[in-house]
PDB file of N, CA and C in Angstrom:
ATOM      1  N   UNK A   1       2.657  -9.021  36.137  1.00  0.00           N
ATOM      2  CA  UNK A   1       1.898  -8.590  34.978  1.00  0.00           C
ATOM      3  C   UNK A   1       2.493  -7.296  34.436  1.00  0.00           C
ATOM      4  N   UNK A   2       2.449  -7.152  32.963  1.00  0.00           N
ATOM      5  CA  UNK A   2       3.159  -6.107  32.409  1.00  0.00           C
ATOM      6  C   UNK A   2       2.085  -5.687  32.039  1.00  0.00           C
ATOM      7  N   UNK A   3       1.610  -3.992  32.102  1.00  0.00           N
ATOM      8  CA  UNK A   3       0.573  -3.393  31.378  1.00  0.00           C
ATOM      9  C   UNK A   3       1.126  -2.030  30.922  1.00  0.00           C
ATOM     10  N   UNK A   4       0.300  -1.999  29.479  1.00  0.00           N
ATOM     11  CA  UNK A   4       0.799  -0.961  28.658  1.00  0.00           C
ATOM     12  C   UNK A   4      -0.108  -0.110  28.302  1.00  0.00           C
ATOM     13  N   UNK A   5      -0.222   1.355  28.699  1.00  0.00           N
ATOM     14  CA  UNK A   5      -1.395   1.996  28.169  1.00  0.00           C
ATOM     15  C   UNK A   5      -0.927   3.085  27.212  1.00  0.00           C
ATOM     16  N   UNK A   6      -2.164   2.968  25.965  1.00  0.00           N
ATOM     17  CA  UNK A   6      -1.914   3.098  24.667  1.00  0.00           C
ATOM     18  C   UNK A   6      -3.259   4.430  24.475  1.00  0.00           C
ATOM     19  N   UNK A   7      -2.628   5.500  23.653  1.00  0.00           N
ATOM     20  CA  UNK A   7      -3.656   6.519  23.506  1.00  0.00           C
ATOM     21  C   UNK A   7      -3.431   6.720  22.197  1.00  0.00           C
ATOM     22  N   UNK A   8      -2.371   6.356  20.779  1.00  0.00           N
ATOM     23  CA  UNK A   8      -2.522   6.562  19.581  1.00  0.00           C
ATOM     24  C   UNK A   8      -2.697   5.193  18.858  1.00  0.00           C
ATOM     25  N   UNK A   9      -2.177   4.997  17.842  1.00  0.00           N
ATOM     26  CA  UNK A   9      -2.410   3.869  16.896  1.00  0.00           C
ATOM     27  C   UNK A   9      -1.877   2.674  17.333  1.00  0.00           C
ATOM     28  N   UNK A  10      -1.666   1.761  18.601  1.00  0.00           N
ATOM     29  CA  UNK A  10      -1.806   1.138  18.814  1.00  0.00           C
ATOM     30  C   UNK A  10      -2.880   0.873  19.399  1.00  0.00           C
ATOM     31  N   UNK A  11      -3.798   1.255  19.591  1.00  0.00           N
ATOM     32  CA  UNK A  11      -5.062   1.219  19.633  1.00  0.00           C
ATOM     33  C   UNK A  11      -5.635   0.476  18.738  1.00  0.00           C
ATOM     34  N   UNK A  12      -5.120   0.394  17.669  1.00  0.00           N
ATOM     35  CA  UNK A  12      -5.799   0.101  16.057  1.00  0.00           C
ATOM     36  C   UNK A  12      -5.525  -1.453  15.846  1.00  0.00           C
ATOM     37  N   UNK A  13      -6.937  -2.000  15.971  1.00  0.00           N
ATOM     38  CA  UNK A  13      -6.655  -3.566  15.500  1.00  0.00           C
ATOM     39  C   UNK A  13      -5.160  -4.293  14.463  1.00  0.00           C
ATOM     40  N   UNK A  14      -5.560  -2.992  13.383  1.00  0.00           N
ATOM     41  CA  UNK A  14      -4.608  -3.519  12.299  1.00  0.00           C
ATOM     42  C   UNK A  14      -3.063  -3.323  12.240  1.00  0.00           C
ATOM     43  N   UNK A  15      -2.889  -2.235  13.339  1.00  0.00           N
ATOM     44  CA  UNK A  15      -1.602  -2.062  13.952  1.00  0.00           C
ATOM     45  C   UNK A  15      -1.503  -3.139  15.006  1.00  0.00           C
ATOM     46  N   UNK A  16      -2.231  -3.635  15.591  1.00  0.00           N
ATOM     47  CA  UNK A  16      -1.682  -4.732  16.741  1.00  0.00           C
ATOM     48  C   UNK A  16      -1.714  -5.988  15.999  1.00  0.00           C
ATOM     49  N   UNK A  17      -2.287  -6.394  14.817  1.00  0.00           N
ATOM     50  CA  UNK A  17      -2.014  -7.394  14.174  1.00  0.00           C
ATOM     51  C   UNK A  17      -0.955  -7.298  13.850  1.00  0.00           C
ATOM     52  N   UNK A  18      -0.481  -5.974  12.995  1.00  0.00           N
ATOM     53  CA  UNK A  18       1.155  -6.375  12.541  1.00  0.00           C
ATOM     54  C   UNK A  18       2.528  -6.289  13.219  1.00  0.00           C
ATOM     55  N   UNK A  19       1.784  -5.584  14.502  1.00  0.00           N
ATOM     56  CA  UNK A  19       3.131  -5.352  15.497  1.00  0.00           C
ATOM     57  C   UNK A  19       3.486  -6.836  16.193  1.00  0.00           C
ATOM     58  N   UNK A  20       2.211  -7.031  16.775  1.00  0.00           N
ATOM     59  CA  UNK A  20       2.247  -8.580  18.012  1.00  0.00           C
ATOM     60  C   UNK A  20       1.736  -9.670  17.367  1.00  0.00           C
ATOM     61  N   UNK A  21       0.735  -9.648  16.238  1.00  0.00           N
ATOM     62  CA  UNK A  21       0.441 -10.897  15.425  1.00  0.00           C
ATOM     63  C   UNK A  21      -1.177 -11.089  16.115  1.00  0.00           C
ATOM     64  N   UNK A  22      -1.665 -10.169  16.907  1.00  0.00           N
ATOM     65  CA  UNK A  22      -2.539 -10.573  17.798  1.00  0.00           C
ATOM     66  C   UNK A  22      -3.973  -9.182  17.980  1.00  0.00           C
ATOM     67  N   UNK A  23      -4.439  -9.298  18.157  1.00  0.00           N
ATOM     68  CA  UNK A  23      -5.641  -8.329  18.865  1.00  0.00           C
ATOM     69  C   UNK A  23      -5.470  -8.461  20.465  1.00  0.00           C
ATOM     70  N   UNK A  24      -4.938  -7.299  20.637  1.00  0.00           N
ATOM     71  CA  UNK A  24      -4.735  -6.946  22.320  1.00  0.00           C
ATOM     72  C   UNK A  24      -5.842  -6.900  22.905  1.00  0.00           C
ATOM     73  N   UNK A  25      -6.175  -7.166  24.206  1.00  0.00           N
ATOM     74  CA  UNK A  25      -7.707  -7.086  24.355  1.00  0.00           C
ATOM     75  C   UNK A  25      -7.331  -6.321  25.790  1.00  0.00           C
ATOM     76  N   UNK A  26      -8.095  -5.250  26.093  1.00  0.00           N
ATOM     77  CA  UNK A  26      -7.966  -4.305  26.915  1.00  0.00           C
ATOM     78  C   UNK A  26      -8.934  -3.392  27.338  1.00  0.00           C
ATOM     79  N   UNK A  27      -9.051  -2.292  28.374  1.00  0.00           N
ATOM     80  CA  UNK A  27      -9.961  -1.368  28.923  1.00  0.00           C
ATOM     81  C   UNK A  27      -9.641  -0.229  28.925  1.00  0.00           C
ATOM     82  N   UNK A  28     -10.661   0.645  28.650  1.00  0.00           N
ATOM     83  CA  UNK A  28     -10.372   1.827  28.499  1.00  0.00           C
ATOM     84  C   UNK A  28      -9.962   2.141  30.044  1.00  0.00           C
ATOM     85  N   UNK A  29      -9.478   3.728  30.080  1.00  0.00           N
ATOM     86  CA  UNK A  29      -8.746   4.048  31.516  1.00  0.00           C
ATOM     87  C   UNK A  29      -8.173   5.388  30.864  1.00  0.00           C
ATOM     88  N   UNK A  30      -7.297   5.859  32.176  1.00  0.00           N
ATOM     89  CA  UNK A  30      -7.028   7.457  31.434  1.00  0.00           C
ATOM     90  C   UNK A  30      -5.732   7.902  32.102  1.00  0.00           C
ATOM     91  N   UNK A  31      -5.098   8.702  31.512  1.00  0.00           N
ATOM     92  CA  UNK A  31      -3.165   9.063  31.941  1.00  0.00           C
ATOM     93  C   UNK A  31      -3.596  10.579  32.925  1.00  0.00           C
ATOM     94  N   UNK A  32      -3.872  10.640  34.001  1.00  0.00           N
ATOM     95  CA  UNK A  32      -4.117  12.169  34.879  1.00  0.00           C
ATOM     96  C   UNK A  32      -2.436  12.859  34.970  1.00  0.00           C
ATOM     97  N   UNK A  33      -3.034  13.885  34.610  1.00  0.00           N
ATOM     98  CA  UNK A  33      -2.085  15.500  34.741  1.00  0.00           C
ATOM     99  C   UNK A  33      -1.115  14.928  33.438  1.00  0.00           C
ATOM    100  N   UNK A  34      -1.693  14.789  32.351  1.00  0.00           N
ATOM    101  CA  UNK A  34      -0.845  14.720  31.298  1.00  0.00           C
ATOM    102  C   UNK A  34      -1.948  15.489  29.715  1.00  0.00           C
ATOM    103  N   UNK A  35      -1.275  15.929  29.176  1.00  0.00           N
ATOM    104  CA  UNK A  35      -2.445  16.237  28.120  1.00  0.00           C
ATOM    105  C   UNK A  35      -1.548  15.505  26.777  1.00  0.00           C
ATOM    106  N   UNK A  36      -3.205  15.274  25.254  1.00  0.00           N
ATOM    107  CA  UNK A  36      -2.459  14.888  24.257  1.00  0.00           C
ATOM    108  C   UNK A  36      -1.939  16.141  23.332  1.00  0.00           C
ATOM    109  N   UNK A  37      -1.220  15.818  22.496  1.00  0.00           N
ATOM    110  CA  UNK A  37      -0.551  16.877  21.936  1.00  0.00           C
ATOM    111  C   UNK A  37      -0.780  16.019  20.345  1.00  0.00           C
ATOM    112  N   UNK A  38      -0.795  16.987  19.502  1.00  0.00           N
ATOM    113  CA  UNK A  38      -0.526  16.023  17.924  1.00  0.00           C
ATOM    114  C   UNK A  38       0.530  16.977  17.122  1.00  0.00           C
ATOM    115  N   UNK A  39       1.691  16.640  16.736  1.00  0.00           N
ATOM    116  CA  UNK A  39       2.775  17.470  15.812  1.00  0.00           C
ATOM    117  C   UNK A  39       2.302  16.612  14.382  1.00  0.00           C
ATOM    118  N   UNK A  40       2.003  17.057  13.370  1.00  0.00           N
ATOM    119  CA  UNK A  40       2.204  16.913  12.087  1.00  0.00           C
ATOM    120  C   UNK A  40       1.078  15.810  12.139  1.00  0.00           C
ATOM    121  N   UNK A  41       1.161  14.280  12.220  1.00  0.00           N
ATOM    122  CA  UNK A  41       0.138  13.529  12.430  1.00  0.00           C
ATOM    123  C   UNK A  41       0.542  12.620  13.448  1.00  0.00           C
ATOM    124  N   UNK A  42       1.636  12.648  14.453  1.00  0.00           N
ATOM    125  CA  UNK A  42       2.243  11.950  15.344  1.00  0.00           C
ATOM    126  C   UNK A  42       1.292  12.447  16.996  1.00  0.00           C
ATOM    127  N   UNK A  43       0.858  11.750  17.566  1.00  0.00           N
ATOM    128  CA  UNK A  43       0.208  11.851  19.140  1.00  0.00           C
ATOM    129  C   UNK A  43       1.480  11.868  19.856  1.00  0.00           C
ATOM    130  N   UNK A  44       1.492  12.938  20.984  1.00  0.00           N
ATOM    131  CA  UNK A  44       2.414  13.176  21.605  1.00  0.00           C
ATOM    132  C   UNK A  44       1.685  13.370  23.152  1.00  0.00           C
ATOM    133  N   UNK A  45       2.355  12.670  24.144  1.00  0.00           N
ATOM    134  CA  UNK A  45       1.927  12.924  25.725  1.00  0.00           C
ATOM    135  C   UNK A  45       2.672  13.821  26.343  1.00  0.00           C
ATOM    136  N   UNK A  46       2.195  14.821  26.930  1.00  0.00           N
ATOM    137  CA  UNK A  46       3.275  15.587  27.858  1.00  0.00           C
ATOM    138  C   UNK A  46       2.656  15.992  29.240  1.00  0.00           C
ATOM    139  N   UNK A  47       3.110  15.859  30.156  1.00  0.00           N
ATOM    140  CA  UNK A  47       2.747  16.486  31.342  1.00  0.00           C
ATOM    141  C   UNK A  47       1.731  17.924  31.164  1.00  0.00           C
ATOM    142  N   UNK A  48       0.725  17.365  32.109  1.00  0.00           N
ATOM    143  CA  UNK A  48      -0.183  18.959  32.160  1.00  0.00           C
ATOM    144  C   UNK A  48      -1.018  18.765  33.629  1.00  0.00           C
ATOM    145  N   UNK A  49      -0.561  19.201  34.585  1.00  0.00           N
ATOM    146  CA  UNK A  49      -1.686  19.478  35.865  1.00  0.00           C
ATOM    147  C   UNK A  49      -2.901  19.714  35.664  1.00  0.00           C
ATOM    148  N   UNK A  50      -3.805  18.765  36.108  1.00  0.00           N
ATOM    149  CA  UNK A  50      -5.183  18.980  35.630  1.00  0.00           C
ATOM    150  C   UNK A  50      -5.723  18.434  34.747  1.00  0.00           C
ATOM    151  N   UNK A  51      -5.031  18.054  33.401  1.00  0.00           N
ATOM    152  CA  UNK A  51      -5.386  17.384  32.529  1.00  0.00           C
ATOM    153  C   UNK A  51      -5.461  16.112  32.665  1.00  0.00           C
ATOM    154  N   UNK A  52      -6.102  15.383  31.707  1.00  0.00           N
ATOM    155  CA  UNK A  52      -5.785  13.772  31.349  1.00  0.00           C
ATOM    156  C   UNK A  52      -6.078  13.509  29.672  1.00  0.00           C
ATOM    157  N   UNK A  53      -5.253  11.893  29.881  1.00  0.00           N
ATOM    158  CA  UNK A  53      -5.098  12.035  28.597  1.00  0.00           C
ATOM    159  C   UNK A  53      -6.080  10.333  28.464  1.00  0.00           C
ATOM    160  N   UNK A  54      -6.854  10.341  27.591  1.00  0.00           N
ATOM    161  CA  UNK A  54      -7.743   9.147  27.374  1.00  0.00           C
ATOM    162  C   UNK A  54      -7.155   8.207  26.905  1.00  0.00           C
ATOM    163  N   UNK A  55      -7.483   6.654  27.001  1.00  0.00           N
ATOM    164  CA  UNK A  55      -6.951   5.924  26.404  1.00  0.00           C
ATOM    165  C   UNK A  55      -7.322   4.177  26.675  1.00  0.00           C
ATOM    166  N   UNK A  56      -6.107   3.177  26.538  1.00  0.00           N
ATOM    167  CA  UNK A  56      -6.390   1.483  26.544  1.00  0.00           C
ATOM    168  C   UNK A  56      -5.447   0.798  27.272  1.00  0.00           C
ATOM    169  N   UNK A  57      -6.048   0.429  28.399  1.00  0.00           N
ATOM    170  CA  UNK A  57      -4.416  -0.537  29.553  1.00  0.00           C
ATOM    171  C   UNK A  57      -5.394  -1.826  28.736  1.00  0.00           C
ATOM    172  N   UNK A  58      -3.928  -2.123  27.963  1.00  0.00           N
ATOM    173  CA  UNK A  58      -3.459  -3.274  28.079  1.00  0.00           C
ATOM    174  C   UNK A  58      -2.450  -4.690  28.948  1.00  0.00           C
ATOM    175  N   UNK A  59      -3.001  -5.623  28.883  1.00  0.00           N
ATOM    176  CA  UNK A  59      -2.362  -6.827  29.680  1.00  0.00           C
ATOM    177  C   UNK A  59      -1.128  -7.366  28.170  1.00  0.00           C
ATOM    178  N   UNK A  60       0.413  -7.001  28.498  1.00  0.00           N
ATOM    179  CA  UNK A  60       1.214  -7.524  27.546  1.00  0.00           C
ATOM    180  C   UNK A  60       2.574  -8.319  27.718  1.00  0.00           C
ATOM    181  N   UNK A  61       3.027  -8.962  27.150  1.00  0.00           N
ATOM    182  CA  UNK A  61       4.244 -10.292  27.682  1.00  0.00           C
ATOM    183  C   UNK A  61       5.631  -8.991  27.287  1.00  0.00           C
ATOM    184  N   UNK A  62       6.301  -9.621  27.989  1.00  0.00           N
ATOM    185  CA  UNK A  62       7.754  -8.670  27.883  1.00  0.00           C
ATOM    186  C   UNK A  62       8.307  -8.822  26.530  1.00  0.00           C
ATOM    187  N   UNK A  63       7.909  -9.576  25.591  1.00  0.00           N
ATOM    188  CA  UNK A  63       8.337  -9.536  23.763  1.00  0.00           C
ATOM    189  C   UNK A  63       7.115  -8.415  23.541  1.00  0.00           C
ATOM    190  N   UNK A  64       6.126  -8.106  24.034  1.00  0.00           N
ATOM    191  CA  UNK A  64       5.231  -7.224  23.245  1.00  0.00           C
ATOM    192  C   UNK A  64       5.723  -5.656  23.556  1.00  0.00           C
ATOM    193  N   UNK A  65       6.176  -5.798  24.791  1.00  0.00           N
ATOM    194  CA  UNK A  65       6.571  -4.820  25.110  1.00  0.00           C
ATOM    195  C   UNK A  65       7.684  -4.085  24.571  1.00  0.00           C
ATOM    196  N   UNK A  66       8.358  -4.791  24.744  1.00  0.00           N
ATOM    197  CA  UNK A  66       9.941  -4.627  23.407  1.00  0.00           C
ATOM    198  C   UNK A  66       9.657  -4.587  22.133  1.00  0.00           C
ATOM    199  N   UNK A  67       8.651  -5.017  21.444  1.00  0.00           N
ATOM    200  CA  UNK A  67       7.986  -4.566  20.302  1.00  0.00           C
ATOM    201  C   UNK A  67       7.252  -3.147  20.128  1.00  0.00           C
ATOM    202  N   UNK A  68       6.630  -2.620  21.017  1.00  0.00           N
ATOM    203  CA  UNK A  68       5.400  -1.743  21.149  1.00  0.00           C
ATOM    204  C   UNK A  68       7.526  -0.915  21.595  1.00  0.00           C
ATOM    205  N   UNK A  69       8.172  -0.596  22.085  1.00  0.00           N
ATOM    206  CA  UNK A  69       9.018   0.239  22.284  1.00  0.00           C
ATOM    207  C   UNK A  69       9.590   0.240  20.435  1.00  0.00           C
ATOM    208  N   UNK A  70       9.889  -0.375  19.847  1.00  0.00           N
ATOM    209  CA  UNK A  70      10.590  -0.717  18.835  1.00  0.00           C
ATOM    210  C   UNK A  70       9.226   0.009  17.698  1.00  0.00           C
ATOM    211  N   UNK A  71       7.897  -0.007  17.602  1.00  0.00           N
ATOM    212  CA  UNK A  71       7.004   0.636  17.250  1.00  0.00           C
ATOM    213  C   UNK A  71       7.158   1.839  17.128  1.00  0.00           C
ATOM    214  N   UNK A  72       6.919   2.898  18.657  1.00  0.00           N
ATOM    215  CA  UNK A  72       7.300   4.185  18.733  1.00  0.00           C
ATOM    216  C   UNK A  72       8.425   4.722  18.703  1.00  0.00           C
ATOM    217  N   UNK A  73       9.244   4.245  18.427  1.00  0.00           N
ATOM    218  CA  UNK A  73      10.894   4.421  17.997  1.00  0.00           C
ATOM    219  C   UNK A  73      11.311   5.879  18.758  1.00  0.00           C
ATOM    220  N   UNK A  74      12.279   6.161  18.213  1.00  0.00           N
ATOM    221  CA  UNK A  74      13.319   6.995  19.439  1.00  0.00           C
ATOM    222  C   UNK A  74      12.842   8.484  19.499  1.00  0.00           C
ATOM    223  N   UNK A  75      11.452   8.663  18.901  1.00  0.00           N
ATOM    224  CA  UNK A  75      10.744  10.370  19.305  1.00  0.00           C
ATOM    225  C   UNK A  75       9.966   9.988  20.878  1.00  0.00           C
ATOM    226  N   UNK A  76      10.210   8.557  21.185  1.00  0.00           N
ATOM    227  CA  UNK A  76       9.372   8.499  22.518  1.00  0.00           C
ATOM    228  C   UNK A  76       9.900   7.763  23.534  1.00  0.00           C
ATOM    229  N   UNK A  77       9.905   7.818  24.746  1.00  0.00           N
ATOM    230  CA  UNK A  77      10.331   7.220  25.678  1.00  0.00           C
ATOM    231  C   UNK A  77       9.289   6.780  26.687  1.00  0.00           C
ATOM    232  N   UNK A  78       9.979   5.262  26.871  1.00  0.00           N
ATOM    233  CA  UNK A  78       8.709   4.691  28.006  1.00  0.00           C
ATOM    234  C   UNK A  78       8.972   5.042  29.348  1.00  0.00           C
ATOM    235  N   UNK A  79       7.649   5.420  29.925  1.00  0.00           N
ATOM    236  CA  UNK A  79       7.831   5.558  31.385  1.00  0.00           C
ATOM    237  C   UNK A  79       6.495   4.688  32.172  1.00  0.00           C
ATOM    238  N   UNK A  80       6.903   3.924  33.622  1.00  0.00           N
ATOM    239  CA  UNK A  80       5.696   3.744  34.119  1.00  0.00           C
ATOM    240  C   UNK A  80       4.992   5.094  34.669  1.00  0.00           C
ATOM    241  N   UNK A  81       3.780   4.908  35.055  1.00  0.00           N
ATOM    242  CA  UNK A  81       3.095   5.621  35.439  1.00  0.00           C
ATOM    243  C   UNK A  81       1.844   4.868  35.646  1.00  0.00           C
ATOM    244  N   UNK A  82       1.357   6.060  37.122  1.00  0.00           N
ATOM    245  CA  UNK A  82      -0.073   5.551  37.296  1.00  0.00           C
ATOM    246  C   UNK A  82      -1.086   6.201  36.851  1.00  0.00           C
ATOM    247  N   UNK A  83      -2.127   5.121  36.600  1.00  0.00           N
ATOM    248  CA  UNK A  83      -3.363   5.573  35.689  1.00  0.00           C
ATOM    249  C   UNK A  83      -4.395   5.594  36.351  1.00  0.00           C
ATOM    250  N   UNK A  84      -5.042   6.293  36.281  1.00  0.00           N
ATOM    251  CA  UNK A  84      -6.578   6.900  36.819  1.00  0.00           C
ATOM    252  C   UNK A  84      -7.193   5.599  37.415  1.00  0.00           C
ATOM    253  N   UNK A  85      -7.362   4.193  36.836  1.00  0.00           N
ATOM    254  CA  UNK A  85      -7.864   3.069  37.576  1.00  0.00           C
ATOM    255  C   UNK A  85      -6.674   2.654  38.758  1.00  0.00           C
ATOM    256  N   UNK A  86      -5.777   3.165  39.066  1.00  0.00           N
ATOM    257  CA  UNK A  86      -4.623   2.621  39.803  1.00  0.00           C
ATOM    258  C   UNK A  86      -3.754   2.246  39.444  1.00  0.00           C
ATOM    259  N   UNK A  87      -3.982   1.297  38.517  1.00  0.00           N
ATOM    260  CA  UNK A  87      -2.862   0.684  37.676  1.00  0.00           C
ATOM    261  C   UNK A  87      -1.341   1.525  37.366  1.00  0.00           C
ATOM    262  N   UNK A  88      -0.339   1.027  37.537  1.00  0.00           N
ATOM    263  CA  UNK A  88       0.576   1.161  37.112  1.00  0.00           C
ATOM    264  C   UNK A  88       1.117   0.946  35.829  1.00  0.00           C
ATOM    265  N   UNK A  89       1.495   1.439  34.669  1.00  0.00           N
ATOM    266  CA  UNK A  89       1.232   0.940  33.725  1.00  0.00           C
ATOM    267  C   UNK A  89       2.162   1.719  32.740  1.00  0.00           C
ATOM    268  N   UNK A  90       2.756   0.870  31.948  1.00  0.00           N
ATOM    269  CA  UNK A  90       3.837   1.845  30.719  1.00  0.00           C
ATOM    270  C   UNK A  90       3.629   2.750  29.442  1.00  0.00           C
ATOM    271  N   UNK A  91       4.246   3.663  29.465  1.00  0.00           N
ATOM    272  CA  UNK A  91       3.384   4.294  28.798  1.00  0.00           C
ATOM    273  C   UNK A  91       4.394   5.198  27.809  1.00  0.00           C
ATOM    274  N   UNK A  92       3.997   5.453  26.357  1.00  0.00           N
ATOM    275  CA  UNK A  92       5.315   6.396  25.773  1.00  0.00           C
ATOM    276  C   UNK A  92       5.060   7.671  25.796  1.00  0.00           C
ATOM    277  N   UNK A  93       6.027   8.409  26.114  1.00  0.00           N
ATOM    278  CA  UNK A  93       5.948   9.636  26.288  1.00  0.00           C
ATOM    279  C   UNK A  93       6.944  10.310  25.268  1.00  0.00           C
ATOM    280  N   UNK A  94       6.244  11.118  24.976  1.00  0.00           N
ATOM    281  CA  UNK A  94       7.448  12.578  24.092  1.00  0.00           C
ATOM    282  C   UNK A  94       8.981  12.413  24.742  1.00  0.00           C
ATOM    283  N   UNK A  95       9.377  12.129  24.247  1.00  0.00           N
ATOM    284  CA  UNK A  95      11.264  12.845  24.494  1.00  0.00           C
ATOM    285  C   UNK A  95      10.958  14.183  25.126  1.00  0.00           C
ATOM    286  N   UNK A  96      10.095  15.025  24.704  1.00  0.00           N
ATOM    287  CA  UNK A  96      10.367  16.326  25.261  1.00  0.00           C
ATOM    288  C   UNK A  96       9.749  16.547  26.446  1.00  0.00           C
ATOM    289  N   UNK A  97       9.069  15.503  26.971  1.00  0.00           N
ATOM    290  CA  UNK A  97       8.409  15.773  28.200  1.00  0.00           C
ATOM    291  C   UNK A  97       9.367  14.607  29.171  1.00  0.00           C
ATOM    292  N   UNK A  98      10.560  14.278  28.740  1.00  0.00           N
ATOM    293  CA  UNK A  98      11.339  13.277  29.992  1.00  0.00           C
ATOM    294  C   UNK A  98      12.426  14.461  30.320  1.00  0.00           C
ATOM    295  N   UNK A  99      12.354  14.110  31.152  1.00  0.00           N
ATOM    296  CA  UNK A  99      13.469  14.654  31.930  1.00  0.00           C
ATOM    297  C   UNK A  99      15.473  14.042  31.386  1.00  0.00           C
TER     298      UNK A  99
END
């Protein structure tokens, strides 16, 4: 199973209609020791001890996934990570918070 957790506008029905053709159906859950950040009107994740960052694990096929990367284009990079329910789960992060 591929899961993707989402804290900006993929969240948004009308963005997952035009990205995947579909309404993602998913649970809320949360990104620990990361906080959100917003530059200009763009959501940005970066590492923060202590913090968390809120959000939607989604259940997605490896074309959605390669889509949802092709979405947040090259200001973000995917990383797994684990999420507050356990889950392991992919997630985009700031360029400026990868190593």
């Amino acid at each position: 199973m591929i899961f993707l957790f989402a804290y900006g506008t993929l969240q948004l029905e009308r963005v997952q209609l035009a990205q995947f053709g579909r309404r993602l159906r998913g649970r809320p859950d949360a990104l620990p020791n990361h906080r959100l950040t917003t530059v200009e009107t763009f959501p940005y994740v970066q590492r923060s001890p202590g913090m968390e960052v809120l959000g939607t694990v989604y259940q997605v096929t490896a074309d959605e996934l390669a889509q949802a990367d092709a979405y947040e284009g090259v200001e973000y990079s995917r990383r797994m990570l684990a999420l507050k329910s356990g889950i392991d789960a992919w997630v985009h992060l700031s360029n400026e918070s990868t190593p």
